[in-house]
N, C-alpha and C. Protein backbone atom coordinates (compact mmCIF):
# COMPACT_ATOMS: atom_id res chain seq x y z
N UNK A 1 13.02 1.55 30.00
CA UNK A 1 13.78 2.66 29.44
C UNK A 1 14.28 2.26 28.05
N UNK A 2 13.90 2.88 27.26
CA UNK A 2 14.58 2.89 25.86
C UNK A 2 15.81 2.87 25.79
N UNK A 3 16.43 1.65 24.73
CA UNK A 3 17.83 2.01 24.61
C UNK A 3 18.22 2.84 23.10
N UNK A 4 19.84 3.15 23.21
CA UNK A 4 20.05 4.17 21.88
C UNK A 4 19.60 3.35 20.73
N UNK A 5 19.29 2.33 20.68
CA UNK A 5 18.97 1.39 19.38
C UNK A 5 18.16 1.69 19.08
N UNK A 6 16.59 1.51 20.24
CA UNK A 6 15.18 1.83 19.96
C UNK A 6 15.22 3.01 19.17
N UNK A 7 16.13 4.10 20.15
CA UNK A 7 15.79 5.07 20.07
C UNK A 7 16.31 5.77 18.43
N UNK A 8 17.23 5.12 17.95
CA UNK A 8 17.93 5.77 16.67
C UNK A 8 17.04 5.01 15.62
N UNK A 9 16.56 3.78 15.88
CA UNK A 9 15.67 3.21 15.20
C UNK A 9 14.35 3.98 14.96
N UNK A 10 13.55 4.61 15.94
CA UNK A 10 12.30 5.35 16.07
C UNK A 10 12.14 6.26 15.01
N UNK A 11 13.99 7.33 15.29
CA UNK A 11 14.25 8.10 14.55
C UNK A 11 14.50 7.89 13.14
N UNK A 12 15.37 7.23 12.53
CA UNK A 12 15.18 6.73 11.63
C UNK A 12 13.71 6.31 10.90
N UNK A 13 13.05 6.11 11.33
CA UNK A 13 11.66 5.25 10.89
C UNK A 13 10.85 7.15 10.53
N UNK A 14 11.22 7.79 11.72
CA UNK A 14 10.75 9.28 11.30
C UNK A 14 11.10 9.86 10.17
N UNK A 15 12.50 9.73 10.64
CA UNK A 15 12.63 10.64 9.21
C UNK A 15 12.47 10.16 7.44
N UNK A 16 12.41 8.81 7.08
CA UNK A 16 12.20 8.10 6.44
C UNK A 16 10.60 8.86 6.06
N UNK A 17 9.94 8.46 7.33
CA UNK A 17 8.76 8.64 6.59
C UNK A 17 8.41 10.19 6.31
N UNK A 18 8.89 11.09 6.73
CA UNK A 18 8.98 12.50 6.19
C UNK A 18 8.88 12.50 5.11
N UNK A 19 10.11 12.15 4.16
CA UNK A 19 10.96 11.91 3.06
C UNK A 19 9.61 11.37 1.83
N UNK A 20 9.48 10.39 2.59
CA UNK A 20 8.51 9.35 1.70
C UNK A 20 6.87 10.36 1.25
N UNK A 21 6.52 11.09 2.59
CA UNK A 21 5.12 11.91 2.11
C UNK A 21 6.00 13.23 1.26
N UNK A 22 7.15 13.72 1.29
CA UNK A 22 7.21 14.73 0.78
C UNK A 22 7.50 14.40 -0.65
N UNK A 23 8.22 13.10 -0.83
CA UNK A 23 8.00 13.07 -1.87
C UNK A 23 6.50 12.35 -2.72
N UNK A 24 5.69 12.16 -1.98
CA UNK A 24 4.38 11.32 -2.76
C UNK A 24 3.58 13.13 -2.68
N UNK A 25 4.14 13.68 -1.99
CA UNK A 25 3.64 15.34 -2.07
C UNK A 25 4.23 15.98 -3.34
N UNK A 26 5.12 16.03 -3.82
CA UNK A 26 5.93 16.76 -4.99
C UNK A 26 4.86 15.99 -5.67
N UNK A 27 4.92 14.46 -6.23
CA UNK A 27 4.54 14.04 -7.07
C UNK A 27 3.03 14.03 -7.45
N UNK A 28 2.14 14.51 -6.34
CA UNK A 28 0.72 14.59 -6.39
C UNK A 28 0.63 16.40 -6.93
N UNK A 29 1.40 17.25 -6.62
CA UNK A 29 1.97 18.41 -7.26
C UNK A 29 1.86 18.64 -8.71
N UNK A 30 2.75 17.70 -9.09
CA UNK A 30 2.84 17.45 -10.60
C UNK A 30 1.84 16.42 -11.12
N UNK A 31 0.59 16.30 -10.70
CA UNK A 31 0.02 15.53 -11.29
C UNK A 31 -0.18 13.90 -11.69
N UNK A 32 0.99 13.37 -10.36
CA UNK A 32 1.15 12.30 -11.05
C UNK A 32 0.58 11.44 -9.58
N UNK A 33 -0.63 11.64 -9.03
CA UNK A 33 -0.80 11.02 -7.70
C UNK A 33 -1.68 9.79 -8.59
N UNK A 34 -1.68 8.80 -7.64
CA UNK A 34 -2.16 7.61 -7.86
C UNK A 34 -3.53 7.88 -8.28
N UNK A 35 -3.83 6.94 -9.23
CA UNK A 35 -5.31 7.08 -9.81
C UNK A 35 -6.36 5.74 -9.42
N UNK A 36 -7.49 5.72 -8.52
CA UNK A 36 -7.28 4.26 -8.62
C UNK A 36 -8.91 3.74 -9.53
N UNK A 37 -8.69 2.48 -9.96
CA UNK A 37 -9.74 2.08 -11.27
C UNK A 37 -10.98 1.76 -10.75
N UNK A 38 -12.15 1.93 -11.31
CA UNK A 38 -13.22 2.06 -10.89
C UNK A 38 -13.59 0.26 -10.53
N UNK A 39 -14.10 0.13 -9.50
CA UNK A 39 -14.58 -1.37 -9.28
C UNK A 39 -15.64 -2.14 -8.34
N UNK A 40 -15.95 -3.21 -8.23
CA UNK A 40 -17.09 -3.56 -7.68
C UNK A 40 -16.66 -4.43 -6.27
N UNK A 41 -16.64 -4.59 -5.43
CA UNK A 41 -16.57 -5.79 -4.35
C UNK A 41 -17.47 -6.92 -5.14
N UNK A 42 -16.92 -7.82 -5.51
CA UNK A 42 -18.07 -9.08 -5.54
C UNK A 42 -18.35 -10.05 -4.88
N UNK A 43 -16.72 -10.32 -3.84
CA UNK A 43 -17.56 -10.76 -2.53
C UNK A 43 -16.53 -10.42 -2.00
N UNK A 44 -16.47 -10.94 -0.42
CA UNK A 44 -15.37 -10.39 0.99
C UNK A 44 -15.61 -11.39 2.04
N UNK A 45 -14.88 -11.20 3.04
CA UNK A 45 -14.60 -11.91 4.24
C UNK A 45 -13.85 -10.82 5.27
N UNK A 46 -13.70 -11.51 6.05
CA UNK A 46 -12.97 -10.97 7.68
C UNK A 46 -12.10 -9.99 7.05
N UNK A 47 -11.11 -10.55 6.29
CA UNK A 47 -9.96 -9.59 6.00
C UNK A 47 -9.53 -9.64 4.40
N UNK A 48 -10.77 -9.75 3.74
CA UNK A 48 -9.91 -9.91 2.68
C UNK A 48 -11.62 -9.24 1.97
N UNK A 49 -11.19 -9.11 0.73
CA UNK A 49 -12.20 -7.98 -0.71
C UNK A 49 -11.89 -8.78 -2.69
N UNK A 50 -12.70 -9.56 -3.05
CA UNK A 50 -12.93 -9.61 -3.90
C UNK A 50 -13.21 -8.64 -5.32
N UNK A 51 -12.26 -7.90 -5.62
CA UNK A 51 -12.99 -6.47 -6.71
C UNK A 51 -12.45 -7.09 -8.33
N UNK A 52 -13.74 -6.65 -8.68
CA UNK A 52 -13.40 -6.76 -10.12
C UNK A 52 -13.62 -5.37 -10.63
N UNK A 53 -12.71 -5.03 -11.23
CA UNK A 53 -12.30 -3.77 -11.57
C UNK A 53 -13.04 -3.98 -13.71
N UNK A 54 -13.73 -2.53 -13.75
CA UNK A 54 -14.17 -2.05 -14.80
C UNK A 54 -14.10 -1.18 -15.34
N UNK A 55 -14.24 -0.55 -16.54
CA UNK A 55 -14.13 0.43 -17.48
C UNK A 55 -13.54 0.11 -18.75
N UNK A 56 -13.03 0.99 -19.60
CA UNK A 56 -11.92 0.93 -20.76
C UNK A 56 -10.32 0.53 -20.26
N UNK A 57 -10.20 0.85 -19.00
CA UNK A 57 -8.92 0.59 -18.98
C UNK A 57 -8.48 -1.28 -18.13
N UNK A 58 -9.61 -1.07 -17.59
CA UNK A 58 -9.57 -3.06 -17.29
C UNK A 58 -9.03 -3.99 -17.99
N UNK A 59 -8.43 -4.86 -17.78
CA UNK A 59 -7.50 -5.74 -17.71
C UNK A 59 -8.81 -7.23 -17.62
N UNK A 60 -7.64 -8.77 -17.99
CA UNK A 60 -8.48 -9.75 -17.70
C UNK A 60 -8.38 -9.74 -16.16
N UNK A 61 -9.43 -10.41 -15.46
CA UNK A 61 -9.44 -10.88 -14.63
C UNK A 61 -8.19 -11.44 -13.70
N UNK A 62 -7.57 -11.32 -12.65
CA UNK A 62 -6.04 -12.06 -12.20
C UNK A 62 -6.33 -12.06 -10.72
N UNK A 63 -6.02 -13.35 -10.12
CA UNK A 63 -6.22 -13.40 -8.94
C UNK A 63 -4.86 -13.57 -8.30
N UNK A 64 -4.55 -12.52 -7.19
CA UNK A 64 -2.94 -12.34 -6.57
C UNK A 64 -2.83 -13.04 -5.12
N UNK A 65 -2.69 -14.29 -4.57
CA UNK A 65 -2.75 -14.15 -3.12
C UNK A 65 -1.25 -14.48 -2.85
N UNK A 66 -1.31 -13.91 -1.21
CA UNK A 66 -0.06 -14.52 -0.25
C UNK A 66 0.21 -15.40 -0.47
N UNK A 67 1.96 -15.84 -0.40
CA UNK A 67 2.77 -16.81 -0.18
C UNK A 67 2.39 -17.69 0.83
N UNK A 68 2.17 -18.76 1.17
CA UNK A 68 1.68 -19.62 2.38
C UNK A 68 3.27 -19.50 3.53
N UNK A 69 3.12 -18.81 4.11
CA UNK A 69 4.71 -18.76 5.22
C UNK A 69 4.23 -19.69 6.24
N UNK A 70 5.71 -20.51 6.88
CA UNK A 70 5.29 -21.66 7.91
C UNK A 70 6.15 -21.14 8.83
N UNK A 71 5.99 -20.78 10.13
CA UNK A 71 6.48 -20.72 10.75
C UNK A 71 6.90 -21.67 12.12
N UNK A 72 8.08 -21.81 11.80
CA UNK A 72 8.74 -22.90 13.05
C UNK A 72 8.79 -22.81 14.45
């Protein structure tokens, strides 16, 4: 049985995310929805995608990974 925690928590998490599409909704409205840059896979694995991104608006090259977390 759920307690009021789960349960105000669930809710919360709902209405949050309402909020969050209505506003990525206004903003795709006005023109301003995410654009994303044209690119290649150059290589991949299990869970992960190598892209090098091209055109006029490309950037150098930058490689971003995860923090190494240790858990005790």
């Amino acid at each position: 049985m759920p307690t009021f925690m789960d349960t105000f928590s669930a809710a919360h998490f709902a209405i949050s995310d309402r909020l969050r599409r209505a506003q990525a909704n206004a903003l795709d409205l006005l023109g301003l929805a995410p654009q994303e840059t044209d690119f290649e896979v150059i290589s991949s694995g299990p869970h992960w995608r190598l892209r090098r991104y091209v055109g006029p608006e490309a950037a150098p090259p930058l490689l971003i990974g995860p923090a190494p977390i240790h858990h005790i």
